[in-house]
Protein backbone atom coordinates (compact mmCIF):
# COMPACT_ATOMS: atom_id res chain seq x y z
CA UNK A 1 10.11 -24.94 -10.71
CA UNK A 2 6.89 -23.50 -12.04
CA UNK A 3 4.27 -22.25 -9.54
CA UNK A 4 1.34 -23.63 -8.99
CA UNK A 5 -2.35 -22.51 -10.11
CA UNK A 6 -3.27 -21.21 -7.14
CA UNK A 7 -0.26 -19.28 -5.76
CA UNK A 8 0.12 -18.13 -9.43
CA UNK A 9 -3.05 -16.56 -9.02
CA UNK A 10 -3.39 -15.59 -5.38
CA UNK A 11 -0.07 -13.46 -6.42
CA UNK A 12 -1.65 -11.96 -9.88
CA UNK A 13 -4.28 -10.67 -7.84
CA UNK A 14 -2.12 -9.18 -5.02
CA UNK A 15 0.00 -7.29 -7.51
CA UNK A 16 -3.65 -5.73 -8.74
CA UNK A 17 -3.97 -4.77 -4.88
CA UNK A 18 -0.91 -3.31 -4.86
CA UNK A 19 -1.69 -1.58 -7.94
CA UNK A 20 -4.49 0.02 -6.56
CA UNK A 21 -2.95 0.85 -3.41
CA UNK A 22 -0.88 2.84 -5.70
CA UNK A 23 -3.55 4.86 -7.48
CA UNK A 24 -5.24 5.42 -3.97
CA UNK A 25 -2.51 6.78 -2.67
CA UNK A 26 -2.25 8.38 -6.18
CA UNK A 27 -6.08 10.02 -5.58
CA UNK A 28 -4.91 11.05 -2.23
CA UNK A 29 -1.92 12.69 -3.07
CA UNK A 30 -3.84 14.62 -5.64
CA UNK A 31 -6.41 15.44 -3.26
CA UNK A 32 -4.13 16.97 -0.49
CA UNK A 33 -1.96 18.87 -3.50
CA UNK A 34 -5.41 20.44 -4.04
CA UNK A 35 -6.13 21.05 -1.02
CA UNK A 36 -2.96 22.90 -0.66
CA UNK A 37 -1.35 20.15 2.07
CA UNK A 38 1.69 19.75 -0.53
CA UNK A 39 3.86 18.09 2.47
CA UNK A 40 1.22 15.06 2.67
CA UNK A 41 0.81 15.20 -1.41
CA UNK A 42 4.77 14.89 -1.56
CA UNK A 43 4.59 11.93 1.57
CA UNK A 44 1.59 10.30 -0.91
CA UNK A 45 3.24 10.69 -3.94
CA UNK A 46 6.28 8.49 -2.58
CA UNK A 47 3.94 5.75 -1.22
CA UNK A 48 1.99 5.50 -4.19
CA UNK A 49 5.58 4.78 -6.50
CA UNK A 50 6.48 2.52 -3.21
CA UNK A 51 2.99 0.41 -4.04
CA UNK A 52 4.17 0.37 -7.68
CA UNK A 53 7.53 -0.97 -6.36
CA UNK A 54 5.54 -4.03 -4.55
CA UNK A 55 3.77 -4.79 -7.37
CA UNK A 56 6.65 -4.83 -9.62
CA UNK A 57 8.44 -7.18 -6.91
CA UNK A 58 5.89 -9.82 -7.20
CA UNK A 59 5.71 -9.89 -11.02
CA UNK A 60 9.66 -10.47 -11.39
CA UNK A 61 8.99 -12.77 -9.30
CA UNK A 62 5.86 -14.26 -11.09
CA UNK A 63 8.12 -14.30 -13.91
CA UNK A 64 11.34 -16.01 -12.17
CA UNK A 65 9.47 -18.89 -11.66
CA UNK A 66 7.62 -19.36 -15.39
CA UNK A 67 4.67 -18.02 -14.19
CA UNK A 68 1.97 -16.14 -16.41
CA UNK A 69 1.26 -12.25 -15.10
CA UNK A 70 -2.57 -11.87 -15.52
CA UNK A 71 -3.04 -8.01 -15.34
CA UNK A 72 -6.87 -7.09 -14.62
CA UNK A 73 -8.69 -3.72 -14.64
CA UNK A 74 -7.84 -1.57 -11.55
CA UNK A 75 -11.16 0.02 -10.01
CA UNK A 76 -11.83 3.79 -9.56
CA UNK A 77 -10.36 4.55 -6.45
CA UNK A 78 -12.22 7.25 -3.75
CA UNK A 79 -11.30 11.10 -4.92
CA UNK A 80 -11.92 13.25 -2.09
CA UNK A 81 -12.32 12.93 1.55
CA UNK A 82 -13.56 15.46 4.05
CA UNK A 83 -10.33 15.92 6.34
CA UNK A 84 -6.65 14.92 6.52
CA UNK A 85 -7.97 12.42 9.03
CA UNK A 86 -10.31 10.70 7.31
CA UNK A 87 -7.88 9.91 4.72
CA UNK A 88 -5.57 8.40 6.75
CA UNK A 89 -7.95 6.04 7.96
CA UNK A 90 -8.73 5.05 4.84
CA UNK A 91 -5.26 4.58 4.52
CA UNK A 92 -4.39 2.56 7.79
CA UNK A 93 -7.97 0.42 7.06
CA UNK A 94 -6.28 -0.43 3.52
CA UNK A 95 -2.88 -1.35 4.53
CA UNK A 96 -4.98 -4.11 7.16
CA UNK A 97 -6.52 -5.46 4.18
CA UNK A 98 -3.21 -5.71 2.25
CA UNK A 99 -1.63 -7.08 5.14
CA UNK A 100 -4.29 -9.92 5.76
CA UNK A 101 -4.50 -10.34 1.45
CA UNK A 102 -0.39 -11.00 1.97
CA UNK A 103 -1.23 -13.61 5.11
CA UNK A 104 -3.76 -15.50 3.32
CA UNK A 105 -1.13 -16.28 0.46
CA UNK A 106 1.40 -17.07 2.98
CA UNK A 107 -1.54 -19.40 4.30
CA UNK A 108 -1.60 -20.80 1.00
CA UNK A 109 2.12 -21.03 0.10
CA UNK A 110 1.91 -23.42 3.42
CA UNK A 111 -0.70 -25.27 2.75
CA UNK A 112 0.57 -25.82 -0.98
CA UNK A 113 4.58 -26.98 0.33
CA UNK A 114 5.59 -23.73 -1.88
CA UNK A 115 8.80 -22.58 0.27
CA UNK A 116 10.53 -20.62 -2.22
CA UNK A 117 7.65 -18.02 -2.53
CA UNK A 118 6.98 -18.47 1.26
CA UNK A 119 10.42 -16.93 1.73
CA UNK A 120 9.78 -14.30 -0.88
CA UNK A 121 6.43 -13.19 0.82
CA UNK A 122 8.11 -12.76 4.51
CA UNK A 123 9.74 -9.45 2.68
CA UNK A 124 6.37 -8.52 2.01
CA UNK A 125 4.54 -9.43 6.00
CA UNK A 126 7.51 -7.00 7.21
CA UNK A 127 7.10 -5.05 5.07
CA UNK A 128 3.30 -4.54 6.19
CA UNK A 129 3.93 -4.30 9.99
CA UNK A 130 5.86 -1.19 8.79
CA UNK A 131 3.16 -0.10 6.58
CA UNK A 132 0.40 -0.48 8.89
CA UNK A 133 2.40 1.27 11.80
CA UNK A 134 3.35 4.23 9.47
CA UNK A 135 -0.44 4.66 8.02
CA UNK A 136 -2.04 4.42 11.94
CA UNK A 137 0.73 6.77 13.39
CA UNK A 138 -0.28 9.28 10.83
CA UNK A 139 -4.11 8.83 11.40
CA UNK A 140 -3.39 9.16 15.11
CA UNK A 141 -1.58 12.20 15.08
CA UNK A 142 -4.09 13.30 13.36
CA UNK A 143 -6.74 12.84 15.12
CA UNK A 144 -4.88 14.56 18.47
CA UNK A 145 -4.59 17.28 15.60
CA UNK A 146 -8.97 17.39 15.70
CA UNK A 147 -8.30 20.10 12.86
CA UNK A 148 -5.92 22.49 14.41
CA UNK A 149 -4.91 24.60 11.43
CA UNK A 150 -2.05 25.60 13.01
CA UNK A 151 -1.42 22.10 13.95
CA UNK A 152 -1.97 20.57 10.15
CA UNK A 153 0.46 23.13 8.37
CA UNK A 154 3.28 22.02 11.37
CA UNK A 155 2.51 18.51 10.34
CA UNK A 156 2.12 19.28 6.92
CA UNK A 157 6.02 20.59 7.00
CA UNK A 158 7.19 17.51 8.81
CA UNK A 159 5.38 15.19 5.78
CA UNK A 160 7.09 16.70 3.43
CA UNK A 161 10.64 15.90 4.77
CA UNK A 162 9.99 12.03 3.92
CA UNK A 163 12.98 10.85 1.72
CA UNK A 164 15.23 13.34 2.54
């Protein structure tokens, strides 16, 4: 069964927020490398392929069901930011907006009878509690850090154990 027009493109432009959650994370990762934090360059590096993973989800799954995958420009993300904390704001304020983005289709997929994609999209809302609790844990450590050099390089070691 083919999608409809408007879940086909409520998900075509989710997988262009999910690609740009990856080059943010992507910016951020290259900002910390630089700023010699390589633990949370390594623990940005994974979430930005993770992103790419999400948006490669939904267009198999475009796909599966005959839809067409409309790929659109991705815009500039930020490049710098003026602390470890700030970034991770950014980050926890982004993963809210993903995570109400992925509701609003969910909405839709409701409102349009569209189970099948319903079900595919409740991988995605857990998948965002988790996201959301990981990026706000982060920022809030952080700011109990309030710039403690001695603090950030601790921290900075316990980033970069992620995947291990």
């Amino acid at each position: 069964m083919a999608l409809k027009e408007r879940i086909e493109k409520l998900l075509n432009e989710q997988v262009n927020k999910e690609m740009y959650s990856a080059y943010l994370y992507y910016s951020m990762a290259v900002h910390c490398e630089s700023s010699n934090f390589s633990g949370f360059a390594k623990w940005l590096f994974l979430q930005a392929k993770e992103e790419m993973d999400h948006a490669n989800k939904l267009v198999k799954y475009i796909l599966e069901r005959s839809g067409n995958v409309t790929l659109e420009e991705i815009k500039k993300p930020k490049l710098t930011w003026e602390s470890l904390e700030e970034a991770f704001k950014d980050a926890f304020e982004h993963e809210k907006f993903v995570s109400d983005s992925i509701n609003n289709i969910v909405d839709a997929t409701i409102e349009e009878k569209d189970h099948a994609t319903n079900n595919m999209l409740q991988w995605f809302v857990a998948e965002q509690v988790e996201e959301e609790a990981s990026a706000e844990e982060i920022y809030e450590k952080l700011k109990m850090i309030n710039g403690n050099m001695g603090a950030l390089m601790r921290f900075d070691g316990e980033m970069a154990r992620r995947g291990e």
